[in-house]
PDB file of N, CA and C in Angstrom:
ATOM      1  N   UNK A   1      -4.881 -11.425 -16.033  1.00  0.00           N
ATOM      2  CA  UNK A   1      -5.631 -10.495 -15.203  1.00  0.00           C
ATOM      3  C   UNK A   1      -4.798  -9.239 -14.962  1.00  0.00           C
ATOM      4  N   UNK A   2      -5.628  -8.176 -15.061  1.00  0.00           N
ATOM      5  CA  UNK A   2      -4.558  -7.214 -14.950  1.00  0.00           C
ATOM      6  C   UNK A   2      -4.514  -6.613 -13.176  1.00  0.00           C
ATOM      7  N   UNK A   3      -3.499  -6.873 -13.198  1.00  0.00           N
ATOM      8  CA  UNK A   3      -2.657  -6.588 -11.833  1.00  0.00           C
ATOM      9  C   UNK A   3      -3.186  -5.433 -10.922  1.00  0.00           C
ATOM     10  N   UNK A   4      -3.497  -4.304 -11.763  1.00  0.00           N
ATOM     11  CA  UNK A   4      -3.643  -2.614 -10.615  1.00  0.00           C
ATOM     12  C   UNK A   4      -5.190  -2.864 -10.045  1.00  0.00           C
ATOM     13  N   UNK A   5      -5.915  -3.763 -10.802  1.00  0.00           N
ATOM     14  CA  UNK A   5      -7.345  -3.975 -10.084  1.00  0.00           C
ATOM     15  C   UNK A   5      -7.247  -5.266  -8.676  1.00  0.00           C
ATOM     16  N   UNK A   6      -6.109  -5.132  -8.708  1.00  0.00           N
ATOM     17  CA  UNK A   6      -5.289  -6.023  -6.971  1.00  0.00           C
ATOM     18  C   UNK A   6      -5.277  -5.384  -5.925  1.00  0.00           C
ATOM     19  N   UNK A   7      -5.044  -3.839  -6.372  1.00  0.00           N
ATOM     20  CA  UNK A   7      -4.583  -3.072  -4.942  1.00  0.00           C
ATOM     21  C   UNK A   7      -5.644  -2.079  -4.929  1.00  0.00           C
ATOM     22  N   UNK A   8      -5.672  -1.200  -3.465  1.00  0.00           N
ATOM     23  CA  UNK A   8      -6.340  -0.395  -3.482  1.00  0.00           C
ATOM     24  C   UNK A   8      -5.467   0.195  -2.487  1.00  0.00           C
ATOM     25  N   UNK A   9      -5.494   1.948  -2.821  1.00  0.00           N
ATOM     26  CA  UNK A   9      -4.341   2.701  -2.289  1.00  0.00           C
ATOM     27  C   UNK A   9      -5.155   3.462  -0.733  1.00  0.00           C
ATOM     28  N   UNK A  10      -4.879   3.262   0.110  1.00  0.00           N
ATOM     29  CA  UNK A  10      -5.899   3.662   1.060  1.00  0.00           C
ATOM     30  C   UNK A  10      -5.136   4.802   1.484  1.00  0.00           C
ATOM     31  N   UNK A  11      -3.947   5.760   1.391  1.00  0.00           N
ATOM     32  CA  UNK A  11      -3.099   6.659   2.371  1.00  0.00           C
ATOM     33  C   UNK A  11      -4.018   7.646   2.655  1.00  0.00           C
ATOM     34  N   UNK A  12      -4.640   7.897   1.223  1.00  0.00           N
ATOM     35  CA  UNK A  12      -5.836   9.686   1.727  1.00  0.00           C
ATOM     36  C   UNK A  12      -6.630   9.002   2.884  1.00  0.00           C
ATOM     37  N   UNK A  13      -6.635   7.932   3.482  1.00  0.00           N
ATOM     38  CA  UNK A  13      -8.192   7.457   4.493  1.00  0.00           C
ATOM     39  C   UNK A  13      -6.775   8.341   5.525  1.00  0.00           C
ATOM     40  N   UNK A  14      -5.540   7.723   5.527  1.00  0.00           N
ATOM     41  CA  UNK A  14      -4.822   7.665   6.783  1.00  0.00           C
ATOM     42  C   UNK A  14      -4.479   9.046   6.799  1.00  0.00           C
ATOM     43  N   UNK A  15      -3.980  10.235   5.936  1.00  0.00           N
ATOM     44  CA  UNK A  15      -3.610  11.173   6.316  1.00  0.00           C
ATOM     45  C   UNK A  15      -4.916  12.435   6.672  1.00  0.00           C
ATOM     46  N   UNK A  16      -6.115  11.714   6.691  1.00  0.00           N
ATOM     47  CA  UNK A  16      -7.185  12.303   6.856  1.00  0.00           C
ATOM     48  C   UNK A  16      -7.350  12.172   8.364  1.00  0.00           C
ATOM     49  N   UNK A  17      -6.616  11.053   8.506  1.00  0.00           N
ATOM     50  CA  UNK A  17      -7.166  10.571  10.106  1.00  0.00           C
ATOM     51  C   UNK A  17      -6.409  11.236  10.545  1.00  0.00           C
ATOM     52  N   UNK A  18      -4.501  11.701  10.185  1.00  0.00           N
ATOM     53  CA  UNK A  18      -3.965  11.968  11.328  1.00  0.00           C
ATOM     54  C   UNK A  18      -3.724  13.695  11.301  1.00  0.00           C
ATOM     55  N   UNK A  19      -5.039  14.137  10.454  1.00  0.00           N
ATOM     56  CA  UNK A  19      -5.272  15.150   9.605  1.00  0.00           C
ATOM     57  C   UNK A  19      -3.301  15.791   9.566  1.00  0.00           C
ATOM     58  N   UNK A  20      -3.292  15.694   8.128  1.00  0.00           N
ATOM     59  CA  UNK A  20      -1.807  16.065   7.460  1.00  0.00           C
ATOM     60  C   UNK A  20      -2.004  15.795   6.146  1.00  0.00           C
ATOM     61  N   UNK A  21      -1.452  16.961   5.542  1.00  0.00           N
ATOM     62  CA  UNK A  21      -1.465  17.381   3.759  1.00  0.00           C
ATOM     63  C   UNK A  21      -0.878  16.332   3.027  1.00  0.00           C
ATOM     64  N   UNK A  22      -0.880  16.136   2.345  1.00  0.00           N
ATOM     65  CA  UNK A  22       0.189  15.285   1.422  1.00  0.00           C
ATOM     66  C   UNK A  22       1.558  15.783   1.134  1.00  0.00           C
ATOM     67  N   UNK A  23       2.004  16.971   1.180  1.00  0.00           N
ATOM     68  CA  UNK A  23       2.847  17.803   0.832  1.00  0.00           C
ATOM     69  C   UNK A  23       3.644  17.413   2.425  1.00  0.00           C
ATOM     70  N   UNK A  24       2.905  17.775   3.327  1.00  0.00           N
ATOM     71  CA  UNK A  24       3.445  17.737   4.641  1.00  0.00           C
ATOM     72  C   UNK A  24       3.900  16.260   5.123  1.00  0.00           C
ATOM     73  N   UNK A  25       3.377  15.213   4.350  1.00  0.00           N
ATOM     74  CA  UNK A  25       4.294  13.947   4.559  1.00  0.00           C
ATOM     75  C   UNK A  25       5.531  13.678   3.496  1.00  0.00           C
ATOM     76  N   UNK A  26       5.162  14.198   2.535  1.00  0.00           N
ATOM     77  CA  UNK A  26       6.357  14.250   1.184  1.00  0.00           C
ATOM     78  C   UNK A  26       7.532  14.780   2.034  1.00  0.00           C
ATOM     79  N   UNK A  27       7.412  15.913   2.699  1.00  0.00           N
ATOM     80  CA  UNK A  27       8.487  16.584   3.308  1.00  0.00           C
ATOM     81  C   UNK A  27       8.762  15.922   4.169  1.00  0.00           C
ATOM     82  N   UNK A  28       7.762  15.304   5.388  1.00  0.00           N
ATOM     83  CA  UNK A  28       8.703  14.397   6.470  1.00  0.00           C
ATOM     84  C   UNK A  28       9.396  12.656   5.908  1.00  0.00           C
ATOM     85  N   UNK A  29       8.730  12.311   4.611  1.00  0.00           N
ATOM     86  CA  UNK A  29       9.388  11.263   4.216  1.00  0.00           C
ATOM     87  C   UNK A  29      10.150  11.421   3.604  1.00  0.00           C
ATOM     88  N   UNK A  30      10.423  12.854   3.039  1.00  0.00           N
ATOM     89  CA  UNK A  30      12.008  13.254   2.144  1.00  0.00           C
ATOM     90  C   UNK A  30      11.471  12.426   0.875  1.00  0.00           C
ATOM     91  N   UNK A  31      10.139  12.598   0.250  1.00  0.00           N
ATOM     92  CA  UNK A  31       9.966  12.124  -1.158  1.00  0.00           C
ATOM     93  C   UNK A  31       9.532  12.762  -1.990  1.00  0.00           C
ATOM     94  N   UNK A  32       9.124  12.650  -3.300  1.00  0.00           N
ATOM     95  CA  UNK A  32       8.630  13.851  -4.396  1.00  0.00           C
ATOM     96  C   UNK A  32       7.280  13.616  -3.613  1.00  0.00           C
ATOM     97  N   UNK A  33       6.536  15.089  -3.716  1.00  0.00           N
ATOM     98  CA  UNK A  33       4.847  15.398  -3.414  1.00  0.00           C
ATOM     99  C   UNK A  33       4.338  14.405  -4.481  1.00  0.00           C
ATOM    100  N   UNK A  34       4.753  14.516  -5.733  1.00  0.00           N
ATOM    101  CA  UNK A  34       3.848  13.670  -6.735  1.00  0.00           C
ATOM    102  C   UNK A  34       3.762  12.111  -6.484  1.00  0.00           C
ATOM    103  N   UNK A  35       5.067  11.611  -6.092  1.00  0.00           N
ATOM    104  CA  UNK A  35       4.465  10.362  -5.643  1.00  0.00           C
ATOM    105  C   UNK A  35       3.465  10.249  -4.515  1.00  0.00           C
ATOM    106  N   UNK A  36       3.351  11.018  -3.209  1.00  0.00           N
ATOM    107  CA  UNK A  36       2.398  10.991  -2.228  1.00  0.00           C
ATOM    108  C   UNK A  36       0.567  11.134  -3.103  1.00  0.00           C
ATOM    109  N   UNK A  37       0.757  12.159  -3.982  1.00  0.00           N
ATOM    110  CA  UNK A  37      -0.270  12.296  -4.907  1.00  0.00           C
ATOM    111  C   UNK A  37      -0.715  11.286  -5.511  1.00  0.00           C
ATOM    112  N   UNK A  38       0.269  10.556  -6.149  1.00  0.00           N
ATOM    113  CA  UNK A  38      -0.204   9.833  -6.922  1.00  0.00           C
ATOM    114  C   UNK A  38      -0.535   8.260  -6.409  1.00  0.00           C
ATOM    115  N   UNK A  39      -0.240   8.112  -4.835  1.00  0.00           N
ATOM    116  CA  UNK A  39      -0.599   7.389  -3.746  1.00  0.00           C
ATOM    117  C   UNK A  39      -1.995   7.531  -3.771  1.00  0.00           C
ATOM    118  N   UNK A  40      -2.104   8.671  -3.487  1.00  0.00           N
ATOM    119  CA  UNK A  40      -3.349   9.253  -2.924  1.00  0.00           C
ATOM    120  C   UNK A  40      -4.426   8.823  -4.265  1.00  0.00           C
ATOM    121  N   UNK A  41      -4.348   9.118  -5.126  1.00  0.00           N
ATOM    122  CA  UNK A  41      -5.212   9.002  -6.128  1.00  0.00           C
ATOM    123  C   UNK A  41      -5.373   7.947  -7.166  1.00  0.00           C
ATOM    124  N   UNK A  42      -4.383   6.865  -6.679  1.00  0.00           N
ATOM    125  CA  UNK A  42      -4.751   5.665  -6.986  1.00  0.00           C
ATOM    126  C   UNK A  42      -3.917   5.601  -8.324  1.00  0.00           C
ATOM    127  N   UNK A  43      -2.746   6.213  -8.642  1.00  0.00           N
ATOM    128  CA  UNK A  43      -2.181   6.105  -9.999  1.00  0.00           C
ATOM    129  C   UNK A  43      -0.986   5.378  -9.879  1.00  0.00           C
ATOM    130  N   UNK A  44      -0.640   5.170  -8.787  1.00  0.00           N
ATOM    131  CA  UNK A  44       0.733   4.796  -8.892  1.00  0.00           C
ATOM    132  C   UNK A  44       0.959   2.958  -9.462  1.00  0.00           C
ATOM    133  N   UNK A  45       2.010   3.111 -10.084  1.00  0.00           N
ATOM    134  CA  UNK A  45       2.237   1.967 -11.011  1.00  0.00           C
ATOM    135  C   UNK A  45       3.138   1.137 -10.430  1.00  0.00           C
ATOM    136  N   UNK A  46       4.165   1.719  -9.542  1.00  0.00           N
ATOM    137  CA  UNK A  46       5.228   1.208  -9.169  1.00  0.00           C
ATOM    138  C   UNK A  46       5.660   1.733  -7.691  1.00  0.00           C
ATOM    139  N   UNK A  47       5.900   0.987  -7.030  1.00  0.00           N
ATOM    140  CA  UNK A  47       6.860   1.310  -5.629  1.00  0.00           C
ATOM    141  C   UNK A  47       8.200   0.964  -5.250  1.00  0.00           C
ATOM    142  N   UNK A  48       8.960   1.838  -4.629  1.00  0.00           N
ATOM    143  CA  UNK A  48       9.851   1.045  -4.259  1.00  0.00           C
ATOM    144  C   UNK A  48       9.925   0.905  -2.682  1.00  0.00           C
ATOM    145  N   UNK A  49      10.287  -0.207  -2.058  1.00  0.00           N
ATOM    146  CA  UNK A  49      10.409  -0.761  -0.880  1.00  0.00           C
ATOM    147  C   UNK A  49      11.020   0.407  -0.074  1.00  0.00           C
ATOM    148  N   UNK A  50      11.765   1.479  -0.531  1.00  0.00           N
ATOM    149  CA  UNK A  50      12.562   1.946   0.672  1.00  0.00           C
ATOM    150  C   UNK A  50      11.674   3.382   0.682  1.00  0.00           C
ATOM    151  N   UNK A  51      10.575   3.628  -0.527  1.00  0.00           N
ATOM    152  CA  UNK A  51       9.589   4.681  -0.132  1.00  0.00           C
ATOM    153  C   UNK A  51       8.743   4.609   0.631  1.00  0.00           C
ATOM    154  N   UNK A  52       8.001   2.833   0.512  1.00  0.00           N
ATOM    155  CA  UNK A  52       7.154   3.085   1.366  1.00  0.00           C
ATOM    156  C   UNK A  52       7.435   2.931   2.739  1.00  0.00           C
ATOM    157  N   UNK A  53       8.907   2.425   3.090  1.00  0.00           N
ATOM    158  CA  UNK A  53       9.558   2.447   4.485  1.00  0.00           C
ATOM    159  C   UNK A  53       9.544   4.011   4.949  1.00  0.00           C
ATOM    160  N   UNK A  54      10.068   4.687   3.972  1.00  0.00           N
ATOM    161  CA  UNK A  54      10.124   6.515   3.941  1.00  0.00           C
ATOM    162  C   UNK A  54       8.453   6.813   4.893  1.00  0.00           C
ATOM    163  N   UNK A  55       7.182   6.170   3.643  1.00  0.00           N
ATOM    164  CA  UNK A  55       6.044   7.014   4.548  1.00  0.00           C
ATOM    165  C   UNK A  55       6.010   6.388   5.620  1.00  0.00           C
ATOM    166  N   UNK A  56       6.066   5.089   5.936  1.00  0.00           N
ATOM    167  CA  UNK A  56       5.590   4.370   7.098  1.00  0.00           C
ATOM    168  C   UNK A  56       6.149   5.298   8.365  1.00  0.00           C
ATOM    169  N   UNK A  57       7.566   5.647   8.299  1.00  0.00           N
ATOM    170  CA  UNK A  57       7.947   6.136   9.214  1.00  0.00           C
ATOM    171  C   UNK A  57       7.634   7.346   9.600  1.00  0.00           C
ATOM    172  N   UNK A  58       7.265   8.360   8.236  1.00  0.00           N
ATOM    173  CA  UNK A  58       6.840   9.103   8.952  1.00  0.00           C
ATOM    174  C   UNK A  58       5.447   9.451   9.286  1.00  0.00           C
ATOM    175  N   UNK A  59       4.870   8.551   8.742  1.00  0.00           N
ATOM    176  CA  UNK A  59       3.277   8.539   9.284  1.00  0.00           C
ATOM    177  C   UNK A  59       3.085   8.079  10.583  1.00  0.00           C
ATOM    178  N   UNK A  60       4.365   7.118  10.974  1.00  0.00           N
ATOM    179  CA  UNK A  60       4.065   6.493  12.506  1.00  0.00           C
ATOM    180  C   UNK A  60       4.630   8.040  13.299  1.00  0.00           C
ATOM    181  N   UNK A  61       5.273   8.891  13.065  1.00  0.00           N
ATOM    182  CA  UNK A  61       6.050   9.534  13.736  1.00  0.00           C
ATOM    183  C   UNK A  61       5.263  10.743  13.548  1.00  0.00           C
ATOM    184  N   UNK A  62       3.722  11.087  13.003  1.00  0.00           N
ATOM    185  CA  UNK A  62       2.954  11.906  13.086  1.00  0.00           C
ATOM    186  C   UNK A  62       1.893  11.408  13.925  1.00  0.00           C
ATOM    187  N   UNK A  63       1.769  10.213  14.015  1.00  0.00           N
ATOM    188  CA  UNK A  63       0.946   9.270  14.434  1.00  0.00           C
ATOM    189  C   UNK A  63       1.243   8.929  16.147  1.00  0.00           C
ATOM    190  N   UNK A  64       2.597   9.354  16.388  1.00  0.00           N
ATOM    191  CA  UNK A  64       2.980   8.777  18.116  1.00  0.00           C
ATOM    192  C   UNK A  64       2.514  10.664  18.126  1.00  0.00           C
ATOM    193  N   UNK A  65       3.484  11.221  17.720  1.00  0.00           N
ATOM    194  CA  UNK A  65       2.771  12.985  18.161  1.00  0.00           C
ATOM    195  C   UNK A  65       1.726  12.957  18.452  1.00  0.00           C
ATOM    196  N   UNK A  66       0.066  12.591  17.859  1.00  0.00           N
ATOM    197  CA  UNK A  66      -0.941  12.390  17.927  1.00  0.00           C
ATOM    198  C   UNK A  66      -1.488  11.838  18.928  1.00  0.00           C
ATOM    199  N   UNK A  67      -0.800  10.739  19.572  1.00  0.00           N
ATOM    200  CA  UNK A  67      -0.632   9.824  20.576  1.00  0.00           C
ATOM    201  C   UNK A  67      -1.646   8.672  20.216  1.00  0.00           C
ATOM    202  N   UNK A  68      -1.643   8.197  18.883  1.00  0.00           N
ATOM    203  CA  UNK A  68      -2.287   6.974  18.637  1.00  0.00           C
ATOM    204  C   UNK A  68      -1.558   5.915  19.542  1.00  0.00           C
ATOM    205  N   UNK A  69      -2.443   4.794  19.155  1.00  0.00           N
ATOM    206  CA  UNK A  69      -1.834   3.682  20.096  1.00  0.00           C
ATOM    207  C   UNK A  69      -1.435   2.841  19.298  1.00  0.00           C
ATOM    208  N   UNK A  70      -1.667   2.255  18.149  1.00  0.00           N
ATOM    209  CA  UNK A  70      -1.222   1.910  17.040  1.00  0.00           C
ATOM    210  C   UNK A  70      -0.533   2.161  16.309  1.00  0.00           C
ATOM    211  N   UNK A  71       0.134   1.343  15.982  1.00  0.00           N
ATOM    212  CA  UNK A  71       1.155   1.772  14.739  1.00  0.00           C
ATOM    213  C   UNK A  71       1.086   1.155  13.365  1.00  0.00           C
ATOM    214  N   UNK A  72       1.320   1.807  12.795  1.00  0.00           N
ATOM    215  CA  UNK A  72       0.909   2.263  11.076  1.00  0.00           C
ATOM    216  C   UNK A  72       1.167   1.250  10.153  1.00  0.00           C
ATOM    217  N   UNK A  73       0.754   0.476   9.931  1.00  0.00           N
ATOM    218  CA  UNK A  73       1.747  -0.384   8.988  1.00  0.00           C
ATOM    219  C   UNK A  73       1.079  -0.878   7.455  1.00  0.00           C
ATOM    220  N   UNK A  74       1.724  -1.569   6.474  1.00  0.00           N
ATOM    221  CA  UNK A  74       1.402  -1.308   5.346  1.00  0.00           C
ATOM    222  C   UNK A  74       0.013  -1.739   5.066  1.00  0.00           C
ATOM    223  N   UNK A  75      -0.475  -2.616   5.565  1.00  0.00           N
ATOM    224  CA  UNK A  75      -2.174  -2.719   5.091  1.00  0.00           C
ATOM    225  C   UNK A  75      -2.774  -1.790   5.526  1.00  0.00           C
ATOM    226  N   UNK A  76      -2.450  -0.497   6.326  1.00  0.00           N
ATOM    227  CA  UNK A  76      -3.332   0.498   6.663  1.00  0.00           C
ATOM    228  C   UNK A  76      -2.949   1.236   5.322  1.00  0.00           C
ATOM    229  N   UNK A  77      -2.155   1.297   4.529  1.00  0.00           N
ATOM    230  CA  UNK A  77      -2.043   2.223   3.360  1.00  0.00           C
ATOM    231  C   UNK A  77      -1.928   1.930   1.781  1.00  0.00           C
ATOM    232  N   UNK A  78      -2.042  -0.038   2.027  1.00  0.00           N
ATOM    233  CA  UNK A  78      -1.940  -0.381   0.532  1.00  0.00           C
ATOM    234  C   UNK A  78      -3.212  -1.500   1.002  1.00  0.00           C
ATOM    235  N   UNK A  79      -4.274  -1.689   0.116  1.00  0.00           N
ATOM    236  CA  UNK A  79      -5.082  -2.809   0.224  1.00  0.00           C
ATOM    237  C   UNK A  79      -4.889  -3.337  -0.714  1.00  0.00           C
ATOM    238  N   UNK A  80      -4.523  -5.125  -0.577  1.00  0.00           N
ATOM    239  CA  UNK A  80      -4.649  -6.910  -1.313  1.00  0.00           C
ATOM    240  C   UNK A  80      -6.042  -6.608  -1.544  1.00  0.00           C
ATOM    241  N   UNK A  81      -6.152  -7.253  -2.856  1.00  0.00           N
ATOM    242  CA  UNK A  81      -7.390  -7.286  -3.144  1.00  0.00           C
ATOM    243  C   UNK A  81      -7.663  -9.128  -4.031  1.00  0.00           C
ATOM    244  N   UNK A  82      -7.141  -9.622  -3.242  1.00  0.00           N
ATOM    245  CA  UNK A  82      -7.460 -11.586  -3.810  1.00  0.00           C
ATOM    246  C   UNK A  82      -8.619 -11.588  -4.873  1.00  0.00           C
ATOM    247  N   UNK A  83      -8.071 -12.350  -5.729  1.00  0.00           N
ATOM    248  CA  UNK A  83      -8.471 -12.639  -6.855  1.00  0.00           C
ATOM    249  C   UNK A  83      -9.745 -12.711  -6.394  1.00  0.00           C
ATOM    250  N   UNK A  84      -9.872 -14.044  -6.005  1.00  0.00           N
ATOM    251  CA  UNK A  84     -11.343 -14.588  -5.424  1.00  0.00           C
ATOM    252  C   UNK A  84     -12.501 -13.616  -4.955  1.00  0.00           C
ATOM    253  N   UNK A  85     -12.089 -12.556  -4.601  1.00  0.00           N
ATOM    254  CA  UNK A  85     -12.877 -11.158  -4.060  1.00  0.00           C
ATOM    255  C   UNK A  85     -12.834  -9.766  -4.775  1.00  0.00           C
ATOM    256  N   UNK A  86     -13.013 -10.345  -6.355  1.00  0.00           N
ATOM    257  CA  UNK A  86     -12.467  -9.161  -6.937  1.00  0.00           C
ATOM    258  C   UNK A  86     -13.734  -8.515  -7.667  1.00  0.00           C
ATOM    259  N   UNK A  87     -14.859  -9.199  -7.844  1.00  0.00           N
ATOM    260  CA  UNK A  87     -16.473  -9.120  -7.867  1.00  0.00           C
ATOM    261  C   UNK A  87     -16.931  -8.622  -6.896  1.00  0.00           C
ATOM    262  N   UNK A  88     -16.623  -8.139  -5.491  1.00  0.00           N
ATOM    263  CA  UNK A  88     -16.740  -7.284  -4.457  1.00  0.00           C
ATOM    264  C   UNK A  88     -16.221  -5.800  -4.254  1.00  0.00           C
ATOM    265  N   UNK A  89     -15.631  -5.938  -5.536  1.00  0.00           N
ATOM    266  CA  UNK A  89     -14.878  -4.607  -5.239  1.00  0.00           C
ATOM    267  C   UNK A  89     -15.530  -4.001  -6.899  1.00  0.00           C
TER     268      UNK A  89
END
């Protein structure tokens, strides 16, 4: 089974919510724009653990500015997509 029909990249839902560019989190997570892009648009092939620690933080830290009450965490920006539920999607 091929693997990328597992995930679904949700960040454009979240930086819509806490209205902020993609460019403008690249810069507060100190990462290339193209990976935020390529978040955003569902291309990305590969992650590494200490990037998506990079956005988390600074999405929570656009996100307390905002004064959400919640905090951000990775199923708000990567969706599991179980085998078993993959005819739903």
């Amino acid at each position: 089974m091929d693997v990328k029909n597992r995930y679904h990249f949700k960040l454009g839902d979240i930086l819509e919510e806490l209205d902020i560019t993609r460019n403008r989190l690249a810069v507060e997570a100190k990462i290339r724009p193209a990976t935020v892009i390529d978040m955003v648009n569902g291309k990305t092939k590969r992650l590494e653990l200490e990037t998506l620690v990079h956005i988390l933080d600074a999405l929570n830290k656009f996100a307390r500015q905002r004064r959400f009450t919640r905090t951000i965490t990775l199923a708000d920006i990567v969706e599991y997509i179980p085998e078993d539920e993959m005819d739903n999607h």
